[in-house]
Protein backbone atom coordinates (compact mmCIF):
# COMPACT_ATOMS: atom_id res chain seq x y z
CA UNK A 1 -13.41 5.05 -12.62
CA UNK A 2 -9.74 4.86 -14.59
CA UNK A 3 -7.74 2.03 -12.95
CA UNK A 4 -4.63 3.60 -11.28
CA UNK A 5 -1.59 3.40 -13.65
CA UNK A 6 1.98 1.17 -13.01
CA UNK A 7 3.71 4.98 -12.57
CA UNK A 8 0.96 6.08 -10.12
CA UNK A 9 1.44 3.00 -7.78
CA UNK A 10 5.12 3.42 -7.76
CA UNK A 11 5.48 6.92 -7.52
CA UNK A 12 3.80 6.16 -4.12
CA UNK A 13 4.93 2.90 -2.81
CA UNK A 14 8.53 2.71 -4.77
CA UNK A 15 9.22 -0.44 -6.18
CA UNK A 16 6.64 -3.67 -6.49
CA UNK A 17 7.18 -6.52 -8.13
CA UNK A 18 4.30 -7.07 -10.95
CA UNK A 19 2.31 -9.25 -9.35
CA UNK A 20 1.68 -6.75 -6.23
CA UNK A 21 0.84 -3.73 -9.06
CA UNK A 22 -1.48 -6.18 -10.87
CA UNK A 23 -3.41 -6.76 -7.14
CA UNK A 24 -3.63 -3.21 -6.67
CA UNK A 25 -5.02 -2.36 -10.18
CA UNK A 26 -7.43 -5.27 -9.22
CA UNK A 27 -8.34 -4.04 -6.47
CA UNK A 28 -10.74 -1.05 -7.90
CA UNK A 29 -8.88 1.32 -5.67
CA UNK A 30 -8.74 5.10 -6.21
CA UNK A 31 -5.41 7.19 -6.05
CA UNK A 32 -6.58 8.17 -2.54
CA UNK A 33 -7.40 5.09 -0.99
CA UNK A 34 -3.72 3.68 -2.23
CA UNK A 35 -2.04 7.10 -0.82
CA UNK A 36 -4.07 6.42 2.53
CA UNK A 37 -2.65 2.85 2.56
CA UNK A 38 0.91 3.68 2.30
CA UNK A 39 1.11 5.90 5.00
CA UNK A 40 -1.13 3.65 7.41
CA UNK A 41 1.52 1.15 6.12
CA UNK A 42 4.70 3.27 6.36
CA UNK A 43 3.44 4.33 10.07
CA UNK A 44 2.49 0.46 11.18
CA UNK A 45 6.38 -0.08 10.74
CA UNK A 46 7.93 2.32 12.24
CA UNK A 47 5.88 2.91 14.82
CA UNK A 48 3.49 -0.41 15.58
CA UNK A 49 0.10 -0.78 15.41
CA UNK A 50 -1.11 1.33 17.81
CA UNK A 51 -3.36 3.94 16.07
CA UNK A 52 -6.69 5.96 17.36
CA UNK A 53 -8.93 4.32 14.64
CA UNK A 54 -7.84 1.28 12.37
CA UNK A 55 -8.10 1.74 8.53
CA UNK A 56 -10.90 0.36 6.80
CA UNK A 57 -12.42 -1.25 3.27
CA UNK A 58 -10.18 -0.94 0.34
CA UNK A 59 -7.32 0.77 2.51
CA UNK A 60 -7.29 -2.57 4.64
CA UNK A 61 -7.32 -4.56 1.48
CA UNK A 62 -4.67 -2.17 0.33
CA UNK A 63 -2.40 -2.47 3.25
CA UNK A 64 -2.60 -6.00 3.01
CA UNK A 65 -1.00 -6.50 -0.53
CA UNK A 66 1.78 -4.20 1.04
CA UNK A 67 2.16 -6.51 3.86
CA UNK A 68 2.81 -9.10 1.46
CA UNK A 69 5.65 -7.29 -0.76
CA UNK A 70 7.39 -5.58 2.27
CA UNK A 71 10.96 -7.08 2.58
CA UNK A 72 13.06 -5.57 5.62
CA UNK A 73 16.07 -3.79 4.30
CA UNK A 74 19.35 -5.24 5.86
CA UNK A 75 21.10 -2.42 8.52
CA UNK A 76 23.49 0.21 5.97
C-alpha cells in the first residue's frame, strides 16, 4: 500500500498543520478511508452527531486526528 501523499490529504481536508498530515500518513489509511472521514467529519459539525450507523476502524481513528486540528472559524 503507497502512503497517501501531503497533496492528497489536503486536497481533501484543506489545510493541516504538519503534525496532523504526519498522523494521517501514520495512520496506514487508504485515500478512501480519509475521503470517508472528512465527510463523517464535515457532517458531525454541521449537523451533530446524530447519524444511522457510526463510522468505524481507521475512519474513527481518522476523524479523530480531525477533531484535534479543527479550529472554529470566527463569524465573516
Amino acid at each position: 500500500m503507497v502512503p497517501l501523499t501531503h497533496k492528497q490529504i489536503t486536497d481533501i481536508t484543506g489545510s493541516l498543520d504538519d503534525d496532523l498530515i504526519v498522523r494521517i500518513v501514520d495512520s496506514g489509511a487508504t485515500l478512501e478511508e480519509l475521503v470517508e472521514a472528512h465527510g463523517w467529519f464535515v457532517d458531525s459539525r454541521a449537523m451533530g452527531k446524530a447519524r444511522h450507523h457510526r463510522p468505524a476502524g481507521k475512519v474513527v481513528q481518522l476523524c479523530e486526528i480531525l477533531e484535534a486540528g479543527w479550529v472554529p472559524r470566527e463569524p465573516e
